[in-house]
C-alpha atoms as a PDB file:
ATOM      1  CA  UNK A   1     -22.708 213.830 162.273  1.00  0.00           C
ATOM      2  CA  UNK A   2     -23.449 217.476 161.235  1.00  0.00           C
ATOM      3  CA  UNK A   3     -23.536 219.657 163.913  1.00  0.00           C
ATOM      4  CA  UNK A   4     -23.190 222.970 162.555  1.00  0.00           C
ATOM      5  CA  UNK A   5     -26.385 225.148 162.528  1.00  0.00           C
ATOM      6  CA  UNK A   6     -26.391 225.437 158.199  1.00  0.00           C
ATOM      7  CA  UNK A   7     -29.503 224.332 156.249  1.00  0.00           C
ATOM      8  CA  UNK A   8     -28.154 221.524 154.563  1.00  0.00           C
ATOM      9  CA  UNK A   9     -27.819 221.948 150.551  1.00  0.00           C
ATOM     10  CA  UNK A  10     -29.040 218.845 150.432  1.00  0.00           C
ATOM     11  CA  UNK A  11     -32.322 219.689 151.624  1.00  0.00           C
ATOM     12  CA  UNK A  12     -33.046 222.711 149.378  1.00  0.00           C
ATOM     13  CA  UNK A  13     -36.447 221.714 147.710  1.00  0.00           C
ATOM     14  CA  UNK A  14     -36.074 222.737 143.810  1.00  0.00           C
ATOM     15  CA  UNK A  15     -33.754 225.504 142.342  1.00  0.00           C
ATOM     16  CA  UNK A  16     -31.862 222.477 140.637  1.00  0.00           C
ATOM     17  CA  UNK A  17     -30.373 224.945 138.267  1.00  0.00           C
ATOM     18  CA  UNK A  18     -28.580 227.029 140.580  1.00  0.00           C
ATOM     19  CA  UNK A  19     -27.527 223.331 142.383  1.00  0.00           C
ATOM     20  CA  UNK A  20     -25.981 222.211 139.191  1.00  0.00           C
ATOM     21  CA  UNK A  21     -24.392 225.592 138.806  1.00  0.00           C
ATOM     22  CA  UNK A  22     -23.016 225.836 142.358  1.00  0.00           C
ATOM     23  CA  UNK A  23     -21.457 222.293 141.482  1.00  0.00           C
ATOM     24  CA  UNK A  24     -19.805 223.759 138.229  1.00  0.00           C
ATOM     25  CA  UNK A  25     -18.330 226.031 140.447  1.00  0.00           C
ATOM     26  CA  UNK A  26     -16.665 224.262 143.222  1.00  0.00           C
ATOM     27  CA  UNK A  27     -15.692 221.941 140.869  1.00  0.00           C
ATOM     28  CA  UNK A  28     -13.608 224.039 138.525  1.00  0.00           C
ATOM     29  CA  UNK A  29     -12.334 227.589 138.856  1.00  0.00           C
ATOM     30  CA  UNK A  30     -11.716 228.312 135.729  1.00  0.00           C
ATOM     31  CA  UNK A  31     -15.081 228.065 134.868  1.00  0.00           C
ATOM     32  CA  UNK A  32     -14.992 232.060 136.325  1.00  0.00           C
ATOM     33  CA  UNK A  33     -17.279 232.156 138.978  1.00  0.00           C
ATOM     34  CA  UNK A  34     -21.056 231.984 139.394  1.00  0.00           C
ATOM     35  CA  UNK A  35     -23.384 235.247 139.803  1.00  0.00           C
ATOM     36  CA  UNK A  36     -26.715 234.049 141.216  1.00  0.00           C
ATOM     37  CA  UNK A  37     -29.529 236.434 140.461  1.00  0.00           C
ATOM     38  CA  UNK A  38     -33.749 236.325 141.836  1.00  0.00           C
ATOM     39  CA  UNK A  39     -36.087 237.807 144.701  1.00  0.00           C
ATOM     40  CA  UNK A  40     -35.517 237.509 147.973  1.00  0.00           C
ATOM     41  CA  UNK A  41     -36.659 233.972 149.287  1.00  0.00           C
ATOM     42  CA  UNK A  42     -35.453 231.713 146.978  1.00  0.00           C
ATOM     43  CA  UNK A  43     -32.698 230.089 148.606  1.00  0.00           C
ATOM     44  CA  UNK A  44     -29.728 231.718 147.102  1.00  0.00           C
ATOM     45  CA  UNK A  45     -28.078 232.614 150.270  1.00  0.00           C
ATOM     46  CA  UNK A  46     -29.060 229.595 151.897  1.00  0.00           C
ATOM     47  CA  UNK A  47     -27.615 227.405 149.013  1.00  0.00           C
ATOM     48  CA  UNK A  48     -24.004 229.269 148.855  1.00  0.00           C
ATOM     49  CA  UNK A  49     -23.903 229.046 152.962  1.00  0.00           C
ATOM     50  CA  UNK A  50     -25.065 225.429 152.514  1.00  0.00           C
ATOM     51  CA  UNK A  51     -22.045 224.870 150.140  1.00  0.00           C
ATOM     52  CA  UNK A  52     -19.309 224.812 153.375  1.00  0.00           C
ATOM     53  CA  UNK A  53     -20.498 221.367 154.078  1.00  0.00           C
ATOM     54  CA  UNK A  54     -19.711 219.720 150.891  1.00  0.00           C
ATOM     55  CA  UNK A  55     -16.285 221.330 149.715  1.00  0.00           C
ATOM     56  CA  UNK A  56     -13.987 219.413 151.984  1.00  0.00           C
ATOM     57  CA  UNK A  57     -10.807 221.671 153.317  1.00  0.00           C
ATOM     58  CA  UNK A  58     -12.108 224.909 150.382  1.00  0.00           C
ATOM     59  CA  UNK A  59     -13.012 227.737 152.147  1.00  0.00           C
ATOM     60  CA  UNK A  60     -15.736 230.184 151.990  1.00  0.00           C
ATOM     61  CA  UNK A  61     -14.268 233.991 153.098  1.00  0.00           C
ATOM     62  CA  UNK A  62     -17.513 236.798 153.133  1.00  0.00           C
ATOM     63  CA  UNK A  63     -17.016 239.998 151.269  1.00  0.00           C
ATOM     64  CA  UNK A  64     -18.967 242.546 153.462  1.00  0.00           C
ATOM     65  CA  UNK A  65     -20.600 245.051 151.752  1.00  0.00           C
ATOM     66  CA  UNK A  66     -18.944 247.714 153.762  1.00  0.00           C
ATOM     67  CA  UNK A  67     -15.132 246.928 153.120  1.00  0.00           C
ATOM     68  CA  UNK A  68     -12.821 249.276 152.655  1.00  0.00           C
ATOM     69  CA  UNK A  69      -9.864 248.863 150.127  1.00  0.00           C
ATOM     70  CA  UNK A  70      -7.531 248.506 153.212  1.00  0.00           C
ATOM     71  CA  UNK A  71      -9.624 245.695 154.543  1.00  0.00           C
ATOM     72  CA  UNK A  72     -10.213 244.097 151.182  1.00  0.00           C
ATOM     73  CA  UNK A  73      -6.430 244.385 149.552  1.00  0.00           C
ATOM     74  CA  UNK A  74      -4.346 245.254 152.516  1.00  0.00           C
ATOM     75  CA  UNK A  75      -2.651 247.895 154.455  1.00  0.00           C
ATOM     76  CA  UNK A  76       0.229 248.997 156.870  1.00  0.00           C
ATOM     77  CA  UNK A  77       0.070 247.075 159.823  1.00  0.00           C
ATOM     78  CA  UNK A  78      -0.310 249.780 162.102  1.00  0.00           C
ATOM     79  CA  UNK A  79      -0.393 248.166 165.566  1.00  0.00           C
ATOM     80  CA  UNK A  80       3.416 246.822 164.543  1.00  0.00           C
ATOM     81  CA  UNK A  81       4.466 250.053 163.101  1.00  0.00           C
ATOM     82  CA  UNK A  82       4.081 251.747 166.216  1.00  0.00           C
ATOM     83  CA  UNK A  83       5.288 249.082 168.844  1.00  0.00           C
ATOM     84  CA  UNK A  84       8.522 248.266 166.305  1.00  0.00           C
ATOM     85  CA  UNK A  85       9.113 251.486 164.651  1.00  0.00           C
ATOM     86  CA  UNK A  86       8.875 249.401 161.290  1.00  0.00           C
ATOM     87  CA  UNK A  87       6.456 249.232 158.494  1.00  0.00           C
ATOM     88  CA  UNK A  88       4.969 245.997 157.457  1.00  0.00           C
ATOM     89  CA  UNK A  89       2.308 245.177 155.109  1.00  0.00           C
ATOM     90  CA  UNK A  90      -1.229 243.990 156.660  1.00  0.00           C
ATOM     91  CA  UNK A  91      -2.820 241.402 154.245  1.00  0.00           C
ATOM     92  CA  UNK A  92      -6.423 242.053 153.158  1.00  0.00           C
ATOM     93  CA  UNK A  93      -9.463 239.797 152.825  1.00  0.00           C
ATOM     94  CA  UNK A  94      -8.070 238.458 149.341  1.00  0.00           C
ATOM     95  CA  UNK A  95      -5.319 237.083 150.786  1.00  0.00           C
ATOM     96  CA  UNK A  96      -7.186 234.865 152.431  1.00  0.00           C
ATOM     97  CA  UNK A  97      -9.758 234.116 150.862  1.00  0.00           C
ATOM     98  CA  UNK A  98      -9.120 230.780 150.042  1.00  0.00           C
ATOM     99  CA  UNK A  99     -10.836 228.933 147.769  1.00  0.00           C
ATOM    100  CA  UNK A 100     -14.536 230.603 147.440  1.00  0.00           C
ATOM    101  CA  UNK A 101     -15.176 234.577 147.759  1.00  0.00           C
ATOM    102  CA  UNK A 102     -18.961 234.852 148.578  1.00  0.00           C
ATOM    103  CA  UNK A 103     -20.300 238.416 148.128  1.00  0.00           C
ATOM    104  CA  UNK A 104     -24.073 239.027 149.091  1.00  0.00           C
ATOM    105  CA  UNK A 105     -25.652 241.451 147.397  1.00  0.00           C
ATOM    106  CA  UNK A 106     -22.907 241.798 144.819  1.00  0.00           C
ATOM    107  CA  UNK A 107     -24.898 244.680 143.113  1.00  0.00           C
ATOM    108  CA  UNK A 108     -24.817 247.041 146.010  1.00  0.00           C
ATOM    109  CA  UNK A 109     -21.232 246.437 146.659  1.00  0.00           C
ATOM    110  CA  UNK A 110     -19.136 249.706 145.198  1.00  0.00           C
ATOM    111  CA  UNK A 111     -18.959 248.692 141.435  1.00  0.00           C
ATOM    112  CA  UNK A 112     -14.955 249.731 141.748  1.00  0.00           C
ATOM    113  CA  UNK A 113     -14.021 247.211 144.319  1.00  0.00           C
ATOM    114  CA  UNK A 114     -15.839 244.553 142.844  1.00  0.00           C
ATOM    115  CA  UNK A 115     -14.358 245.322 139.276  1.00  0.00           C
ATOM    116  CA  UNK A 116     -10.894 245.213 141.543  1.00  0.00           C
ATOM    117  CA  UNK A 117     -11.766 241.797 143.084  1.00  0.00           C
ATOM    118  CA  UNK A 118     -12.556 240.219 139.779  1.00  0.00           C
ATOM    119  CA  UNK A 119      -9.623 241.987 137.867  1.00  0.00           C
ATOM    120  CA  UNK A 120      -6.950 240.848 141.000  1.00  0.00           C
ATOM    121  CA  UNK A 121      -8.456 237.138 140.632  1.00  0.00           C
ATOM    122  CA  UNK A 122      -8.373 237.283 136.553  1.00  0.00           C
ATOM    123  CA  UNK A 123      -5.049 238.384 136.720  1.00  0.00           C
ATOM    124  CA  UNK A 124      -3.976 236.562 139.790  1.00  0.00           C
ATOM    125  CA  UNK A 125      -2.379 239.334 141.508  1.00  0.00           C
ATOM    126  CA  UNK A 126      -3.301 241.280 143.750  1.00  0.00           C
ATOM    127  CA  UNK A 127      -0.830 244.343 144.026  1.00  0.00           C
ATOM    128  CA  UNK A 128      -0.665 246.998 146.755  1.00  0.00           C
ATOM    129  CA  UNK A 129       1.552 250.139 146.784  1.00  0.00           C
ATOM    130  CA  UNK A 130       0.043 252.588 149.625  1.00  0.00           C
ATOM    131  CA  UNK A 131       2.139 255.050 152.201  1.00  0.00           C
ATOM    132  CA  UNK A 132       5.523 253.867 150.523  1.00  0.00           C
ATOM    133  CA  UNK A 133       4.468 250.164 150.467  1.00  0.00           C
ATOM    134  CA  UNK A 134       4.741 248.174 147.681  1.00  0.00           C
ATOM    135  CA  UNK A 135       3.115 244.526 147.768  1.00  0.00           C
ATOM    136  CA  UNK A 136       2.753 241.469 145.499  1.00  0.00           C
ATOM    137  CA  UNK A 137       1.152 238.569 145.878  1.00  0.00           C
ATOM    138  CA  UNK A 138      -0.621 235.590 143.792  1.00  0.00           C
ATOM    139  CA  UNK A 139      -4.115 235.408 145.007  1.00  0.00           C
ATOM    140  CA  UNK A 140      -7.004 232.456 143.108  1.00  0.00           C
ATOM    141  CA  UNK A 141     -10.671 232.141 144.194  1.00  0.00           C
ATOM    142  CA  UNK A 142     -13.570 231.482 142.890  1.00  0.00           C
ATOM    143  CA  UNK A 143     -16.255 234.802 142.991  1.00  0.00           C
ATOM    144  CA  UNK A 144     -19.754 233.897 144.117  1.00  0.00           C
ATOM    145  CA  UNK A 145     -22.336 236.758 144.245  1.00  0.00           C
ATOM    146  CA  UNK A 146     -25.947 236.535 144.466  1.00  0.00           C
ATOM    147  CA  UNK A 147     -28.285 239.939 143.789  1.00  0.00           C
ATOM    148  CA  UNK A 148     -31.876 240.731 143.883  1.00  0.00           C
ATOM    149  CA  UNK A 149     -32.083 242.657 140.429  1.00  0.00           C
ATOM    150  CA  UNK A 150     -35.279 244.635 142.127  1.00  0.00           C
ATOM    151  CA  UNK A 151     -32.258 246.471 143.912  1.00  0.00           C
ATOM    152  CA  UNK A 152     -30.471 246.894 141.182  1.00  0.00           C
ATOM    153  CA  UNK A 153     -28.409 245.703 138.162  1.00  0.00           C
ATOM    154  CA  UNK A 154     -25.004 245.239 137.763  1.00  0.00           C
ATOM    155  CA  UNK A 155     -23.889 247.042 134.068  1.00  0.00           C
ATOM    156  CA  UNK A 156     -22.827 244.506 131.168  1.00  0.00           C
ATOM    157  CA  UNK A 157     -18.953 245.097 131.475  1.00  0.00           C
ATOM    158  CA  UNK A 158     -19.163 243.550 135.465  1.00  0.00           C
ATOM    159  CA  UNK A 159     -21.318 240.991 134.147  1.00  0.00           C
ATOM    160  CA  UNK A 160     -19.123 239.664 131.485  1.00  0.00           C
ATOM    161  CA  UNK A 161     -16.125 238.689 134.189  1.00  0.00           C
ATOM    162  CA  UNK A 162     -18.685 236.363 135.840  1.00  0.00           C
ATOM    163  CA  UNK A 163     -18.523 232.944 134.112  1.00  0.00           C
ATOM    164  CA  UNK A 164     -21.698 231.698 134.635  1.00  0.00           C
ATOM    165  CA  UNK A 165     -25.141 233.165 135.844  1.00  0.00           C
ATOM    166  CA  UNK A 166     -28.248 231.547 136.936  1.00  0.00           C
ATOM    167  CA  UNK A 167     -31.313 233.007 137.885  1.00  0.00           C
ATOM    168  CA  UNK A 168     -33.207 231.653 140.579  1.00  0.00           C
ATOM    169  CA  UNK A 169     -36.917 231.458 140.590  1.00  0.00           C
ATOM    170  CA  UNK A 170     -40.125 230.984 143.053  1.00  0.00           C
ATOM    171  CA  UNK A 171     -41.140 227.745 142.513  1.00  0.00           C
ATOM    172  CA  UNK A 172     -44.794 227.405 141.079  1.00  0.00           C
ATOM    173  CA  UNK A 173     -45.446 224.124 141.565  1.00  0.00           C
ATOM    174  CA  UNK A 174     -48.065 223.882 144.800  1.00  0.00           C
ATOM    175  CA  UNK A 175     -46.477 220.295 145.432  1.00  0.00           C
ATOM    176  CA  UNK A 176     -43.142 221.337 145.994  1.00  0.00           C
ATOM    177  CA  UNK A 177     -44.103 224.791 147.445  1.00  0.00           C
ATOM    178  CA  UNK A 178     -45.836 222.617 150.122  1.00  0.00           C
ATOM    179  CA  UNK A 179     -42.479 220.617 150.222  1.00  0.00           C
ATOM    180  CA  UNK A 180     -40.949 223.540 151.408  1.00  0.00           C
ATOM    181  CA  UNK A 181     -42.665 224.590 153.532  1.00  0.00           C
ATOM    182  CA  UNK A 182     -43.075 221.001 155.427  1.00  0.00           C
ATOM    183  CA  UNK A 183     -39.170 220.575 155.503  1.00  0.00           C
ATOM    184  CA  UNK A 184     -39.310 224.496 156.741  1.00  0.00           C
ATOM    185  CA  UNK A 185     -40.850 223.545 159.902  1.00  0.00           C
ATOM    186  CA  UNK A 186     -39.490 220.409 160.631  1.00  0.00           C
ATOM    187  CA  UNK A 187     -36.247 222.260 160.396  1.00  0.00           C
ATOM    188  CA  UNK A 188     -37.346 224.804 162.776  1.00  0.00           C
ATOM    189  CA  UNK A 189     -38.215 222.470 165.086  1.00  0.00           C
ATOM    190  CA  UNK A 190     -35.159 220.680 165.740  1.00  0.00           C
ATOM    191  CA  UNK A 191     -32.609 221.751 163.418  1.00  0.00           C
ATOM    192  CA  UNK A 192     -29.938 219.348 164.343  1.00  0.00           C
ATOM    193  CA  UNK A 193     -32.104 215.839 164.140  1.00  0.00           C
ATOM    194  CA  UNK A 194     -33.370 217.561 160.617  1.00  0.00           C
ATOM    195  CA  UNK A 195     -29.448 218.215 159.824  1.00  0.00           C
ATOM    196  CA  UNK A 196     -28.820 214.634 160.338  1.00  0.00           C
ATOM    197  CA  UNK A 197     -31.508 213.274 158.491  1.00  0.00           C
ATOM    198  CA  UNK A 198     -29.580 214.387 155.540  1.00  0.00           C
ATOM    199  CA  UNK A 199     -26.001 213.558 156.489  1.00  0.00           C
ATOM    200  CA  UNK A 200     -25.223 210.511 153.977  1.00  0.00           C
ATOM    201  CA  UNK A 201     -26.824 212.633 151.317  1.00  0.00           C
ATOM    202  CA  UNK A 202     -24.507 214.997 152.129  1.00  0.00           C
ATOM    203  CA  UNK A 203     -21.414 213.002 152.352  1.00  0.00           C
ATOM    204  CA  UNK A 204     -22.128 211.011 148.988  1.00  0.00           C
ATOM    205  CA  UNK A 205     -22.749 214.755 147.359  1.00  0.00           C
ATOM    206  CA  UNK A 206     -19.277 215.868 148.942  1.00  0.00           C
ATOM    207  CA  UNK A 207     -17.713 212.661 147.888  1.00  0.00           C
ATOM    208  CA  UNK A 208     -18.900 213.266 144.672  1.00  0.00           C
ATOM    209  CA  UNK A 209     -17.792 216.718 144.105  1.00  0.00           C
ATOM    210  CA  UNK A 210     -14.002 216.379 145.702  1.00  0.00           C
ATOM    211  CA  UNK A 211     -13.942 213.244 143.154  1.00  0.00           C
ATOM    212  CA  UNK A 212     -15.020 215.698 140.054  1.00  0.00           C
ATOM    213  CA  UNK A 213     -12.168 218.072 141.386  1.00  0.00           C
ATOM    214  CA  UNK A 214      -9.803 215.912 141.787  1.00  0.00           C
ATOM    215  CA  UNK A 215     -10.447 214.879 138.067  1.00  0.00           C
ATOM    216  CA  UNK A 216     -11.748 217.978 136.456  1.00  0.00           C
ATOM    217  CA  UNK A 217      -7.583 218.770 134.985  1.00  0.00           C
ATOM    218  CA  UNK A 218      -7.350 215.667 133.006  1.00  0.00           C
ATOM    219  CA  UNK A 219     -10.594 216.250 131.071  1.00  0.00           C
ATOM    220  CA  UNK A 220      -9.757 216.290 127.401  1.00  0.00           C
ATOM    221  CA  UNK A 221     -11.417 218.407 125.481  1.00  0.00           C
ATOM    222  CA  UNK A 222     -12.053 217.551 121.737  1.00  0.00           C
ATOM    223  CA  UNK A 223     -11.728 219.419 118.535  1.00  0.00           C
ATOM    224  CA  UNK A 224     -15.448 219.095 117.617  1.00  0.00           C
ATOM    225  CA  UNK A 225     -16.362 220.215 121.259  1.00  0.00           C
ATOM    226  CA  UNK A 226     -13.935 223.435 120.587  1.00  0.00           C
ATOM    227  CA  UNK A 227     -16.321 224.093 117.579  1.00  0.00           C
ATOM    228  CA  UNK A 228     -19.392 223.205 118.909  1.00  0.00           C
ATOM    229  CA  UNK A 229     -18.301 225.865 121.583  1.00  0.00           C
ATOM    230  CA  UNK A 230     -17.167 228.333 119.389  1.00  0.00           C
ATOM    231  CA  UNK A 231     -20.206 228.031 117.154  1.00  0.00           C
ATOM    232  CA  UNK A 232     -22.657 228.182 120.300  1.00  0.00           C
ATOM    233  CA  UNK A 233     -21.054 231.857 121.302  1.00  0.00           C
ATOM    234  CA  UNK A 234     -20.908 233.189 117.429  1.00  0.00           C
ATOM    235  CA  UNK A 235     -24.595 232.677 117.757  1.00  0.00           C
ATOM    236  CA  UNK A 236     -25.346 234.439 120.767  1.00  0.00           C
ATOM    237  CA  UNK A 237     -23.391 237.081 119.125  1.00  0.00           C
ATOM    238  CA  UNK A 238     -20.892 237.271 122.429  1.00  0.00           C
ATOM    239  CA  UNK A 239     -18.151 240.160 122.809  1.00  0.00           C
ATOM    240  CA  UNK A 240     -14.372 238.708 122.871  1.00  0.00           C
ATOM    241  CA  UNK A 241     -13.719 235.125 123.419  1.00  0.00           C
ATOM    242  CA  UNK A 242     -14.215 234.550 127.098  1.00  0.00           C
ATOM    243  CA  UNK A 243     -17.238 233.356 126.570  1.00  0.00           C
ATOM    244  CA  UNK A 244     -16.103 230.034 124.541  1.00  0.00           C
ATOM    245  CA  UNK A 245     -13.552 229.522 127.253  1.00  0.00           C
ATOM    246  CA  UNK A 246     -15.516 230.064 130.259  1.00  0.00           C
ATOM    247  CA  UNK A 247     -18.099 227.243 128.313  1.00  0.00           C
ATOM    248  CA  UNK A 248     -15.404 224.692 127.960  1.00  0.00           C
ATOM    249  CA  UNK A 249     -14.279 225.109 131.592  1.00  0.00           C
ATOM    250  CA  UNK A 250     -17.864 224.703 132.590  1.00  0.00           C
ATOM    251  CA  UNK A 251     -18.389 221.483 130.565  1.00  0.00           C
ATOM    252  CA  UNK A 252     -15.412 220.091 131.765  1.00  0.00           C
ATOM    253  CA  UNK A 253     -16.442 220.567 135.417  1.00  0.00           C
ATOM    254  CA  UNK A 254     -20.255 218.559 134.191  1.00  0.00           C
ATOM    255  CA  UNK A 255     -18.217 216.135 132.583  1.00  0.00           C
ATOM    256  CA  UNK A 256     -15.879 215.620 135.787  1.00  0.00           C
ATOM    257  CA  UNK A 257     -19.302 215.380 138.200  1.00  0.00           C
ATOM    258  CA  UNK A 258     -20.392 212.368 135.558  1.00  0.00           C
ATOM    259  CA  UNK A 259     -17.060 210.953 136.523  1.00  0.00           C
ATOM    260  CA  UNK A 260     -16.085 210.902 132.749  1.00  0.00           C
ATOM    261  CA  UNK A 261     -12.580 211.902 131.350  1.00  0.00           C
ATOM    262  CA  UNK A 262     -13.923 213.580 128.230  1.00  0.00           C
ATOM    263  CA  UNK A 263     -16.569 215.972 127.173  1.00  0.00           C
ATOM    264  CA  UNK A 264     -19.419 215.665 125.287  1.00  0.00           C
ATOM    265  CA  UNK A 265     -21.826 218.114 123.437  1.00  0.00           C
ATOM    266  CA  UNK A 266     -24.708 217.299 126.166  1.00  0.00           C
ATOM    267  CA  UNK A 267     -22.036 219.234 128.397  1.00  0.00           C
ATOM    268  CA  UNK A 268     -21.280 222.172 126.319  1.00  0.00           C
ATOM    269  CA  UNK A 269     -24.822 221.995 125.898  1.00  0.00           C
ATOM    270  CA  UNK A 270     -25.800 222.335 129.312  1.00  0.00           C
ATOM    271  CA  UNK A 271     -22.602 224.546 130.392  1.00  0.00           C
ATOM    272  CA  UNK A 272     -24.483 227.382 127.991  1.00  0.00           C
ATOM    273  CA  UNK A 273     -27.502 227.709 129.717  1.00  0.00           C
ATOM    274  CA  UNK A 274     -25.108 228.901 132.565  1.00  0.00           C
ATOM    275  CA  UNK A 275     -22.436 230.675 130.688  1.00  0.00           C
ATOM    276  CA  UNK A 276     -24.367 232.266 127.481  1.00  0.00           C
ATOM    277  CA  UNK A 277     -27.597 233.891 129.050  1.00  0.00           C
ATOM    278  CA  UNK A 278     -26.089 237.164 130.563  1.00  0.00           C
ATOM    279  CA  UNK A 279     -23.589 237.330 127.604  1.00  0.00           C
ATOM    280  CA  UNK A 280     -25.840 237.355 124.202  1.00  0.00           C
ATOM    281  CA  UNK A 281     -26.250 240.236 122.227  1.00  0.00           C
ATOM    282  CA  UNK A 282     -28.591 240.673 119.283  1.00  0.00           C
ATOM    283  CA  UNK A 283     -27.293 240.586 115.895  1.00  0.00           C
ATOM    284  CA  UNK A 284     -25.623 243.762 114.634  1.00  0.00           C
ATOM    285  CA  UNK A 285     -28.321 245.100 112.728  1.00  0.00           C
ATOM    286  CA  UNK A 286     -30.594 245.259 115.549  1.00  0.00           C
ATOM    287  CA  UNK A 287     -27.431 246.492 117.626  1.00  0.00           C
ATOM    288  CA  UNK A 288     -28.156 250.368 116.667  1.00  0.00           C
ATOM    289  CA  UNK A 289     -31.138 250.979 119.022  1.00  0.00           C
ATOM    290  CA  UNK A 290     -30.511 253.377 122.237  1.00  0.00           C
ATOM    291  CA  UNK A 291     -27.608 251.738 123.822  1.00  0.00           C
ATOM    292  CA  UNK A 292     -29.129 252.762 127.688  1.00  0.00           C
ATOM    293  CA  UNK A 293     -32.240 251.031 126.439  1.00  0.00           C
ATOM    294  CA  UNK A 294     -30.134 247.935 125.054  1.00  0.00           C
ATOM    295  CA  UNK A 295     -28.492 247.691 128.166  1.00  0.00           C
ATOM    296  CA  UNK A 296     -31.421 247.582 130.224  1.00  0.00           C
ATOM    297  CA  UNK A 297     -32.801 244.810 128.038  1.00  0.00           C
END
């Protein structure tokens, strides 16, 4: 039975966007990530946290906002320096980091380190040379950052290296607003009879999702799905080519979660309302407004 104190994902009234998209992202990490965006008390934190319970032997590893570059890529291990007389290197939070990096309030993290992070997992390296240390070693995670954009935005460069974005949103609906608030206090109440009121949901939803990974590689991707993609981001007007890839990685992982071995254009379809938002540009005649007043757009 569950027994850890988490509000089960499971239970999350609404938000079925950011569900889907959390899915995408367990699922396959090439699909780049997921940066969650929306006011306080929508359940972004509580859906990421929630996420432990249904990823099998992955890993979630915080990012504090107040790391330091020792503490995030690694240093001298001090402590053995001194008792042995030798230097060794310390390994950071990136090297063990597993399988999921969750940063909380990724836009008031130091815009250098998490431009490192998201370089380091790109490139799958993360290399140290510090006090006459040199250090290599392959790192791979999967970035998820939530932000309120009321405290802030993250610029469009930072943006682009996240594959997919969802914005999560109050719910308006007074019945499920009332649904909320009724599982709310029956959680509060006794959190652990609650918790367990949702266990099989929880294990068919884990099921489900290890199954999709353990797929999610043999997905084949056709040619007419390679130009539906491509033909998707020419329209949006998106920078580079990430974008196309990043889509095809996220349709895959849809495709895998429908426990099918090929993709179809309902996937790429729905893999762009995740990976095209935060990347479309207007067309290049319309590009030569003020460019501090295009980003903020």
């Amino acid at each position: 039975m569950l027994t850890n104190a988490i509000y089960p994902f499971v239970a999350v009234v609404g938000q079925e966007q950011l569900k889907k998209a959390l899915q995408i992202a367990l699922v396959n990490q090439k699909a780049g990530g997921l940066l969650i965006g929306g006011e306080k008390g929508t359940a972004k934190s509580t859906l990421v946290r929630a996420a432990k319970e249904i990823i099998g032997t992955q890993k979630i590893v915080d990012l504090p906002l107040n790391a330091t570059e020792d503490m995030l890529f690694g240093s001298i291990d001090i402590e053995y320096a001194v008792s042995k007389g030798e230097r060794r290197f310390l390994p950071g939070i990136l090297s063990r980091a597993g399988n999921i990096l969750y940063i909380d309030e990724a836009n008031l993290l130091r815009q250098e380190l998490l431009t490192a992070v998201l370089d380091a997992n790109a490139s799958g390296i993360n290399q140290v040379e510090r006090d006459g240390i040199s250090f290599t070693h392959s790192v791979s995670y999967t970035v998820i950052g939530t932000m309120n954009p009321e405290e802030g935005v993250l610029p469009g460069h930072i943006l682009d290296r996240f594959g997919m974005y969802v914005d999560a949103q109050s719910e308006k609906d007074v019945v499920i607003r009332t649904e909320i608030i009724r599982r709310s206090l029956a959680c509060g109440f006794d959190i652990q009879s609650f918790r367990n009121s949702y266990f099989n949901e929880t294990e068919k939803l884990a099921a489900k999702i290890a199954l999709a990974r353990s797929i999610v590689e043999e997905i084949e991707v056709s040619e007419a799905m390679m130009q539906l993609a491509a033909q998707m981001c020419a329209q949006a007007f998106c920078a580079g080519h990430k974008a196309e890839i990043y889509l095809l990685e996220a349709a895959k992982a849809i495709a895998a979660l429908a426990e099918r071995n090929y993709v179809l254009p309902k996937d790429v379809e729905e893999a762009a309302m995740f990976v095209l938002p935060h990347r479309m540009r207007k067309p290049p005649e319309q590009q030569q407004e003020n460019p501090k007043q295009q980003e903020e757009e």
